[in-house]
N, C-alpha and C. Protein backbone atom coordinates (compact mmCIF):
# COMPACT_ATOMS: atom_id res chain seq x y z
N UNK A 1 106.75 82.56 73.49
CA UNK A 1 105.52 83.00 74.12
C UNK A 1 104.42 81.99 73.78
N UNK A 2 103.57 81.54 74.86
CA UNK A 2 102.47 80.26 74.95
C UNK A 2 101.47 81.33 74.94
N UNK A 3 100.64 80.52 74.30
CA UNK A 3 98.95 81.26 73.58
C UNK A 3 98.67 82.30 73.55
N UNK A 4 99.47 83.41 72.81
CA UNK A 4 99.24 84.60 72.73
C UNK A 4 98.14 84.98 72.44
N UNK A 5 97.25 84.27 71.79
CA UNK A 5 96.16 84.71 70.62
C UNK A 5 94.71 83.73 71.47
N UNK A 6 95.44 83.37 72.86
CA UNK A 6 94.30 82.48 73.13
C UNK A 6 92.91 83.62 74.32
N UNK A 7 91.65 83.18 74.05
CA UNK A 7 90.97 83.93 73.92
C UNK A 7 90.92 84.57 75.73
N UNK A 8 91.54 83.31 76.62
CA UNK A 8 92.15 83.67 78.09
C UNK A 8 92.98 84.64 78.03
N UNK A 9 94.33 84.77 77.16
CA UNK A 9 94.98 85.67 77.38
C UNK A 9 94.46 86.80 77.22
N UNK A 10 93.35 86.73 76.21
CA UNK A 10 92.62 88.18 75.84
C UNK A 10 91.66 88.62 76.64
N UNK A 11 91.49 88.12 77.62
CA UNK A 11 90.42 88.15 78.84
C UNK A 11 91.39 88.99 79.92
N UNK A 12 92.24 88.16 80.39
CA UNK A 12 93.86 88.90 81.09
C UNK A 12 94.14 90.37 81.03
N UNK A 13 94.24 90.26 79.42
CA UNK A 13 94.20 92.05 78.93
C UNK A 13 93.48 92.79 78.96
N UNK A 14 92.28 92.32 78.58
CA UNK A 14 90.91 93.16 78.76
C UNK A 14 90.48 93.39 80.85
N UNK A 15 90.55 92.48 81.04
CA UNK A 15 90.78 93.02 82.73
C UNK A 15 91.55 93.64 83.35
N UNK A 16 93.10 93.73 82.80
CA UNK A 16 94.01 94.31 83.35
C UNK A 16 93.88 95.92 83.05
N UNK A 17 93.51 95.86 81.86
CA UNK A 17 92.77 97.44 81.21
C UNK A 17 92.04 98.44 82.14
N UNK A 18 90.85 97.50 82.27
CA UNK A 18 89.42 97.83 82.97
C UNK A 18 89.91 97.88 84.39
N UNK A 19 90.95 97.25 84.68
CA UNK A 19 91.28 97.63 86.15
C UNK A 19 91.90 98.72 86.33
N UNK A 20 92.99 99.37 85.29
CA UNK A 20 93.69 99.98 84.84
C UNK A 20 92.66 101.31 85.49
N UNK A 21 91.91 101.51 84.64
CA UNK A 21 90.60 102.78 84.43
C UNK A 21 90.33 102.44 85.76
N UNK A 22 89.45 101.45 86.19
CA UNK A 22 88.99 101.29 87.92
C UNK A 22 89.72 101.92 88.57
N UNK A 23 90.84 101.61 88.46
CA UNK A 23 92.12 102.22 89.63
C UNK A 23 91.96 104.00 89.71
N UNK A 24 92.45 104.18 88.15
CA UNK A 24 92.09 105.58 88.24
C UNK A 24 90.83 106.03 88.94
N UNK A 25 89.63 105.74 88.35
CA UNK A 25 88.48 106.54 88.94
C UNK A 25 88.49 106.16 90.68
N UNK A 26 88.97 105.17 91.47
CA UNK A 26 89.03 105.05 92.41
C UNK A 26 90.17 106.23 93.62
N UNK A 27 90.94 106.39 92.51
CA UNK A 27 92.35 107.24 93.03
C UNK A 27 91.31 108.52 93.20
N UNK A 28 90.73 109.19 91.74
CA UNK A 28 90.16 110.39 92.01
C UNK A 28 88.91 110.37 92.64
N UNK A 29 88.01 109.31 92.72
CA UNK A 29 86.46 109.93 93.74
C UNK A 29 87.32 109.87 95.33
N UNK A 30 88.34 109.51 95.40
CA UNK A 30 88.95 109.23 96.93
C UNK A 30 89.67 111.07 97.52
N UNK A 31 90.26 111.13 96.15
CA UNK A 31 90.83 112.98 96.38
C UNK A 31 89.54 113.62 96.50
N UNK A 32 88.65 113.90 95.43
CA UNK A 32 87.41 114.44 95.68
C UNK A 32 86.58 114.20 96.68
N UNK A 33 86.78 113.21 97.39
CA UNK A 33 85.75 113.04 98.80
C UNK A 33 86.61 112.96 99.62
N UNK A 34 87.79 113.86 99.51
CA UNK A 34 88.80 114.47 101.40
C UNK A 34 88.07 115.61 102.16
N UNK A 35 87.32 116.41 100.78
CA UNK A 35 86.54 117.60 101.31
C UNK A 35 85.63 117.05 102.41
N UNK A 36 84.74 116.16 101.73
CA UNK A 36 83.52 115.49 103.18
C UNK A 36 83.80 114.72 104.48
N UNK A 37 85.70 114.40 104.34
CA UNK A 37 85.54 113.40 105.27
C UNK A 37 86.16 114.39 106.52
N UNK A 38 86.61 115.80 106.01
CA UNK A 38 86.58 116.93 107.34
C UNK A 38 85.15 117.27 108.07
N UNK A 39 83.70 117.29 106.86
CA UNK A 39 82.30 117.57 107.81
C UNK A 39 82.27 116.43 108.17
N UNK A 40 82.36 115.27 107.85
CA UNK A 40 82.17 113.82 108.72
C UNK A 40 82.59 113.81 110.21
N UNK A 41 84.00 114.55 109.94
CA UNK A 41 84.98 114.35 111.58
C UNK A 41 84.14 115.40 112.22
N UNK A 42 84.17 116.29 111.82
CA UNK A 42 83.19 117.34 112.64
C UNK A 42 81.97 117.01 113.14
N UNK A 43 81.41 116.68 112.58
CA UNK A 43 80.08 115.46 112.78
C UNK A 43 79.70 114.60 114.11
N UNK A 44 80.80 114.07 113.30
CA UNK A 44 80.91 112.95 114.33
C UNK A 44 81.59 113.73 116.19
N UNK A 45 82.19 114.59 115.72
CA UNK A 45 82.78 115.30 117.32
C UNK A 45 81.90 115.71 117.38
N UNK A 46 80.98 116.64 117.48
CA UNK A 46 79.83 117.67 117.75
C UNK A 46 79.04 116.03 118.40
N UNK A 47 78.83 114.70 117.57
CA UNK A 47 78.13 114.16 118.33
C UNK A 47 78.18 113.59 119.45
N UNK A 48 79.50 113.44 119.74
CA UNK A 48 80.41 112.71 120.33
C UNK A 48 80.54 113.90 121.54
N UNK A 49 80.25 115.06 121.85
CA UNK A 49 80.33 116.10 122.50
C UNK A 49 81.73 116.76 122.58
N UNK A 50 82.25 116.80 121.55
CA UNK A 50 83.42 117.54 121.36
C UNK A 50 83.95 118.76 120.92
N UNK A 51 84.39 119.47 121.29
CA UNK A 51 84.57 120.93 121.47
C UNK A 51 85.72 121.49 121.59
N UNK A 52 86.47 120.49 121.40
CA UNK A 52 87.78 121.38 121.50
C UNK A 52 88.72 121.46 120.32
N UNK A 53 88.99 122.69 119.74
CA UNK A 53 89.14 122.57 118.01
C UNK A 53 90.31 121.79 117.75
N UNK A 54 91.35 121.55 118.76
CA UNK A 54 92.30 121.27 118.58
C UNK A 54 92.78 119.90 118.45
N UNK A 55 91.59 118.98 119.30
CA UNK A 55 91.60 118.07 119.35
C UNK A 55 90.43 117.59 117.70
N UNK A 56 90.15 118.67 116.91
CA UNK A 56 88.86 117.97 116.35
C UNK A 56 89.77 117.98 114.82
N UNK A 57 90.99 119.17 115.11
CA UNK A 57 91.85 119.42 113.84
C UNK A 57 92.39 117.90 113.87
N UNK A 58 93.30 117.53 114.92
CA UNK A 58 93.80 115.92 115.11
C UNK A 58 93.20 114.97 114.36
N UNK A 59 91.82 114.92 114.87
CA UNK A 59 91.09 114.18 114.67
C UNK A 59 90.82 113.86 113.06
N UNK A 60 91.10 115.56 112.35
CA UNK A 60 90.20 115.35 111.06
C UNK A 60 91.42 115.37 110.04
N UNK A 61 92.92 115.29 110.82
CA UNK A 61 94.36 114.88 110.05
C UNK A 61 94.40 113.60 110.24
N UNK A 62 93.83 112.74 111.44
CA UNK A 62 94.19 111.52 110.91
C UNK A 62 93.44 110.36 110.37
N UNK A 63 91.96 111.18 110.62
CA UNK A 63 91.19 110.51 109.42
C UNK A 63 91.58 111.09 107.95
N UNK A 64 92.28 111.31 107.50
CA UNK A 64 92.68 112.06 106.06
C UNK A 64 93.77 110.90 105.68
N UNK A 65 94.92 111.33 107.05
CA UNK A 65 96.32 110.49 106.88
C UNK A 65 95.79 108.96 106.54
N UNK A 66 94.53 108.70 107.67
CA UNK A 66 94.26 106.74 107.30
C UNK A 66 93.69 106.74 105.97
N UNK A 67 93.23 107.58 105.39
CA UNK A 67 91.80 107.48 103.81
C UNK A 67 93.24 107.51 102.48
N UNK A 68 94.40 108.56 102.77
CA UNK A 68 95.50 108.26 102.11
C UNK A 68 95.99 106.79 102.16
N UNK A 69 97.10 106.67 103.04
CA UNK A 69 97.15 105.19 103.37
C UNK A 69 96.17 103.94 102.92
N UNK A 70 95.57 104.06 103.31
CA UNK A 70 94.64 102.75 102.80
C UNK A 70 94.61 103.31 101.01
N UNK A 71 94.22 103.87 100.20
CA UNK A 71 94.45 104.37 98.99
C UNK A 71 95.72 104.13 98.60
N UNK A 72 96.72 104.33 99.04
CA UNK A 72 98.05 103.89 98.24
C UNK A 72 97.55 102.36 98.46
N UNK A 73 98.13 101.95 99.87
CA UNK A 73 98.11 100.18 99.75
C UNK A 73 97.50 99.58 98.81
N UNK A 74 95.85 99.96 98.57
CA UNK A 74 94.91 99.79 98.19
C UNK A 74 95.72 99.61 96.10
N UNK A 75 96.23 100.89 96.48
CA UNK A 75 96.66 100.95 94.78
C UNK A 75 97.80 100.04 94.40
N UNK A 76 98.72 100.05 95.36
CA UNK A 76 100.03 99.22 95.01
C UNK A 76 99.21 97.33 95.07
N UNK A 77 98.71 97.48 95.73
CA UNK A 77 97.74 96.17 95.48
C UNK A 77 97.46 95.73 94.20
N UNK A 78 96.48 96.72 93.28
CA UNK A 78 95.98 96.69 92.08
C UNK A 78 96.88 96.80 91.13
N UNK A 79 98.03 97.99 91.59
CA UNK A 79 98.97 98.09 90.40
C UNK A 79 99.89 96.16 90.16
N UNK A 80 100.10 96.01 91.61
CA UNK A 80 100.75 94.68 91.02
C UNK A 80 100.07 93.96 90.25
N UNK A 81 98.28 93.41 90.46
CA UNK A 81 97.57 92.66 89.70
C UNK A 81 97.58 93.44 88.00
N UNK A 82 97.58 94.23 88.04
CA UNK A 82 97.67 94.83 86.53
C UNK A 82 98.64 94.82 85.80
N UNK A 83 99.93 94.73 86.54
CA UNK A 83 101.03 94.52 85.78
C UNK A 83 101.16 93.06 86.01
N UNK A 84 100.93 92.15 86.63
CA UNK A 84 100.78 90.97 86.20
C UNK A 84 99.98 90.23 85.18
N UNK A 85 98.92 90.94 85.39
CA UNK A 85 97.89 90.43 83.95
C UNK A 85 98.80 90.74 82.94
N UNK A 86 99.33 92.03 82.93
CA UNK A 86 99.91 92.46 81.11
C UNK A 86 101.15 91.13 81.26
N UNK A 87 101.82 91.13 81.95
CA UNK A 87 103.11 90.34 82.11
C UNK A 87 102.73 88.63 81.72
N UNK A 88 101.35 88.73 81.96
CA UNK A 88 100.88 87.14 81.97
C UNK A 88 100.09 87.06 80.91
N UNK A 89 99.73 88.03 79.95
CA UNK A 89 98.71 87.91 78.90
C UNK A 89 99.94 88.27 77.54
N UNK A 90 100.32 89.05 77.88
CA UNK A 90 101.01 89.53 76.72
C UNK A 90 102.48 88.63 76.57
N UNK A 91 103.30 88.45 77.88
CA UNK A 91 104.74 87.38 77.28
C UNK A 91 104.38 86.04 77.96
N UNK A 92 103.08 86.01 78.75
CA UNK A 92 103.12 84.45 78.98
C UNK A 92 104.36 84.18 80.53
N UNK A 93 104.42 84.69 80.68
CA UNK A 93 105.46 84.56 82.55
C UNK A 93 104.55 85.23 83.44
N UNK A 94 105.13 85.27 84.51
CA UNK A 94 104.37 85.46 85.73
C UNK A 94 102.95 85.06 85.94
N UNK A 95 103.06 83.77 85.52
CA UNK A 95 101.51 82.96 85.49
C UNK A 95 101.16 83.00 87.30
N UNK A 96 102.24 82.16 87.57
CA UNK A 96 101.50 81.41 88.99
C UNK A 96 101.58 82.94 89.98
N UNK A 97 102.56 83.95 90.03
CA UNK A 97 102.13 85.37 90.46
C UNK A 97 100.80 85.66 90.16
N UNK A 98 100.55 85.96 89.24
CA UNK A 98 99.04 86.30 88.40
C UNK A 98 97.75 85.40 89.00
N UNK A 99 97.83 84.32 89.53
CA UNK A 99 97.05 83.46 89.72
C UNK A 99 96.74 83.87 91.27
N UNK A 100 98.02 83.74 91.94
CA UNK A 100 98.09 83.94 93.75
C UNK A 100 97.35 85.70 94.34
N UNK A 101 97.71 86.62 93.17
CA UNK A 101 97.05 87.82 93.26
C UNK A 101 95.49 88.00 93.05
N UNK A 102 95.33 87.25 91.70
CA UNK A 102 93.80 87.08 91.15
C UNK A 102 93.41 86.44 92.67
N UNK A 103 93.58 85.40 93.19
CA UNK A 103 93.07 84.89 94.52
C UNK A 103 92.78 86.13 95.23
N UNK A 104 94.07 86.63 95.69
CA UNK A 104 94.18 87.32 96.88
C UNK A 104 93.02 88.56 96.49
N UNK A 105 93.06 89.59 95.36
CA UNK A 105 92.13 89.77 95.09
C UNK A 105 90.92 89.83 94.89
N UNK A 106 90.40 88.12 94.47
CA UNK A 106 89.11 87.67 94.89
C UNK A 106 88.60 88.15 96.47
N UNK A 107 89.53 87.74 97.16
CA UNK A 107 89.04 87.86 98.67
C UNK A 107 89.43 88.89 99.22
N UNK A 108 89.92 90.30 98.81
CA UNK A 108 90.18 91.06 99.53
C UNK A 108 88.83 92.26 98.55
N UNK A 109 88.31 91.63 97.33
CA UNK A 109 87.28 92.32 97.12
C UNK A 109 85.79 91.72 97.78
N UNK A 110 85.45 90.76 97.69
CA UNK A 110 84.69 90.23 98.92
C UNK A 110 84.72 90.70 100.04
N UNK A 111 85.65 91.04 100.78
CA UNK A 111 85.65 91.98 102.05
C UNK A 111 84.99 92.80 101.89
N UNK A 112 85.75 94.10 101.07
CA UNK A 112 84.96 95.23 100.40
C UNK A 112 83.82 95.10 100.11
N UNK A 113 83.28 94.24 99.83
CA UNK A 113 82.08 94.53 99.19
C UNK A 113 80.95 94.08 100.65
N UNK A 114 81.29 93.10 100.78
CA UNK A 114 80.55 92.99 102.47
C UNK A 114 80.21 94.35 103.28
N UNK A 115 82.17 94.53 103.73
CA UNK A 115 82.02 95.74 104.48
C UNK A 115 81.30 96.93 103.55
N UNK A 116 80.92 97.37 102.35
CA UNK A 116 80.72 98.13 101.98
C UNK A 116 78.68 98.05 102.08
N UNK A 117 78.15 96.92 102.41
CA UNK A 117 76.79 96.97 102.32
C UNK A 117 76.82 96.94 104.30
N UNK A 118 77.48 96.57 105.14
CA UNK A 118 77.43 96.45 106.27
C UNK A 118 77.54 97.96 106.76
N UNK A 119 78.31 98.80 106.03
CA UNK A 119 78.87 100.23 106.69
C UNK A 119 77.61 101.38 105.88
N UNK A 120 76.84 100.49 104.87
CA UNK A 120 76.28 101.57 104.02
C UNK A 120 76.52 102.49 103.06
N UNK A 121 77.76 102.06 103.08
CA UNK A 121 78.69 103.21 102.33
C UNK A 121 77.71 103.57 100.94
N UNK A 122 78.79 104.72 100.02
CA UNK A 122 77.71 105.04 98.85
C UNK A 122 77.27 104.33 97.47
N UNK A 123 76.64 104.71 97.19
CA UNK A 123 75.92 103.56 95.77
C UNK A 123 77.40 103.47 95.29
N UNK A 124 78.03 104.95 94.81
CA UNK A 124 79.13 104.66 93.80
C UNK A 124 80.09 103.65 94.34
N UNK A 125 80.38 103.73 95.50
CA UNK A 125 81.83 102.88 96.03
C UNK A 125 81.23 101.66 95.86
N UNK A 126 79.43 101.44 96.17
CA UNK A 126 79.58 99.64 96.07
C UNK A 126 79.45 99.16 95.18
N UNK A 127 78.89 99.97 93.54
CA UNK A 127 79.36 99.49 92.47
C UNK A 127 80.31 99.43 91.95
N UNK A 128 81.00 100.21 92.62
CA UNK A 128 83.15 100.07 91.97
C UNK A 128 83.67 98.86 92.67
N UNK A 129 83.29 98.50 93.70
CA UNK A 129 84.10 97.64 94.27
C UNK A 129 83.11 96.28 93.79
N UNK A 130 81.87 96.35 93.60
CA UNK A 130 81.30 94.99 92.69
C UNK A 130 81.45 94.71 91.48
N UNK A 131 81.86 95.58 90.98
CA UNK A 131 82.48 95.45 89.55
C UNK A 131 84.10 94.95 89.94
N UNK A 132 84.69 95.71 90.63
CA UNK A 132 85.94 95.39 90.95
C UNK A 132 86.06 93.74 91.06
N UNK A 133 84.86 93.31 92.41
CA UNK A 133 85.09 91.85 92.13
C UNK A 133 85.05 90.84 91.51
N UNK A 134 83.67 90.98 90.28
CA UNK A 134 83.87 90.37 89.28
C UNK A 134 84.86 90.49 88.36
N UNK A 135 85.12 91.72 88.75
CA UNK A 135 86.74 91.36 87.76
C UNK A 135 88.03 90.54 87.94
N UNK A 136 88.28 91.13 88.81
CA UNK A 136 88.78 89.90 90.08
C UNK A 136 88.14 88.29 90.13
N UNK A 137 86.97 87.90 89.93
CA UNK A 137 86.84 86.87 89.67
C UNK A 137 87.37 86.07 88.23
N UNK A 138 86.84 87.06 87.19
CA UNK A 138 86.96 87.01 86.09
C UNK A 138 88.03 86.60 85.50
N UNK A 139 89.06 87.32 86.20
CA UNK A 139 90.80 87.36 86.16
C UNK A 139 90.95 86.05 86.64
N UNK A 140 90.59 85.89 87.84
CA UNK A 140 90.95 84.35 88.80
C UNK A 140 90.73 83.33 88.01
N UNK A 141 89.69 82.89 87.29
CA UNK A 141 89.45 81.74 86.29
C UNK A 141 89.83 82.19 84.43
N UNK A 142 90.64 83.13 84.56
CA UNK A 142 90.90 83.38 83.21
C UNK A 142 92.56 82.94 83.42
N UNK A 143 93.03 83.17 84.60
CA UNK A 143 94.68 82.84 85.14
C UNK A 143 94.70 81.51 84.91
N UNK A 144 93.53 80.87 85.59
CA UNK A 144 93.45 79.38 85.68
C UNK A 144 93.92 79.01 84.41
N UNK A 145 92.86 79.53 83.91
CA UNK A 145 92.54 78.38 82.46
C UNK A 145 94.03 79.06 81.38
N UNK A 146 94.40 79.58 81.80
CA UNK A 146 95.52 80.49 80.56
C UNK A 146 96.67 79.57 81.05
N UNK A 147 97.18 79.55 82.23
CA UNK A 147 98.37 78.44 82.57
C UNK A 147 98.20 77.48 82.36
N UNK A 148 96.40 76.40 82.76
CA UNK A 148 96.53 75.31 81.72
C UNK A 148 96.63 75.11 80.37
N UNK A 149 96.56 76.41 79.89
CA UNK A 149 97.16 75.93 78.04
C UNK A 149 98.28 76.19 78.11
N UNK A 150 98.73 77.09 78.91
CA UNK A 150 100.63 77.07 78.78
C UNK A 150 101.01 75.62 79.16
N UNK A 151 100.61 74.80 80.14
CA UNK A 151 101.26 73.66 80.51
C UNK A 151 100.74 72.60 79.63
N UNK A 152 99.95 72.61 78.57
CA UNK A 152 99.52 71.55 77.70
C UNK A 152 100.26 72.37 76.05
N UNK A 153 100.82 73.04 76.21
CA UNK A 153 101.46 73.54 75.01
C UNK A 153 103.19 72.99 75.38
């Protein structure tokens, strides 16, 4: 094992942690806000001049079914970056994995965070997902610099 004790790898861990917790609180404000996204659909039909319950039940199963969906993806996303950090901080393998995710990450939290000031969304989601990206950044130049001491060791 290459630089166990080096202060990158301990950056790795400490993000993979904090993402760890992120993930969670992201999993649960997402269950806890299924309740609002049925008055949303309703909402939005009543504005939309819609009236027919049957079509508004549809409506408010598959905005549920997409808010699931995107939440798993969303998680199997993070879960890989987290088990790569531990995999890359703690035995030193899955560097260049760890690196291509930290990327992909970078830019798929940048999205988020765009779309999240463009759509208005709520204070809480755009500080989870701005924290999210600096972590994600954080990670991205902590991958860097941790494989160049593996390759100079």
């Amino acid at each position: 094992m290459k630089n166990k004790k080096s202060i990158w790898s301990t950056i790795i861990l400490v993000v993979a942690i904090v993402s760890l917790i992120l993930l969670v609180v992201s999993i649960v404000t997402t269950i806890t806000g299924m309740a609002g996204v049925e008055a949303l659909v309703r909402e939005e039909a009543a504005n939309q001049g819609l009236t027919d319950e049957a079509l508004i039940a549809i409506a408010i199963g598959t905005a549920k079914a997409m808010l699931v969906v995107s939440l798993i993806i969303g998680s199997l996303f993070e879960i890989l970056q987290i088990i790569g950090g531990f995999k890359f901080s703690l035995q030193g393998k899955w560097g260049m994995f760890c690196i291509v995710v930290s990327i992909l990450g970078v830019v798929f939290g940048a999205i988020s965070v765009v779309s999240d000031f463009q759509n208005k969304a709520a204070i809480g989601t755009i500080v989870t997902n701005v924290l999210s990206l600096a972590l994600s950044v954080l990670l991205c130049v902590a991958c860097f610099k941790h494989r160049a001491e593996n390759m100079e060791a």
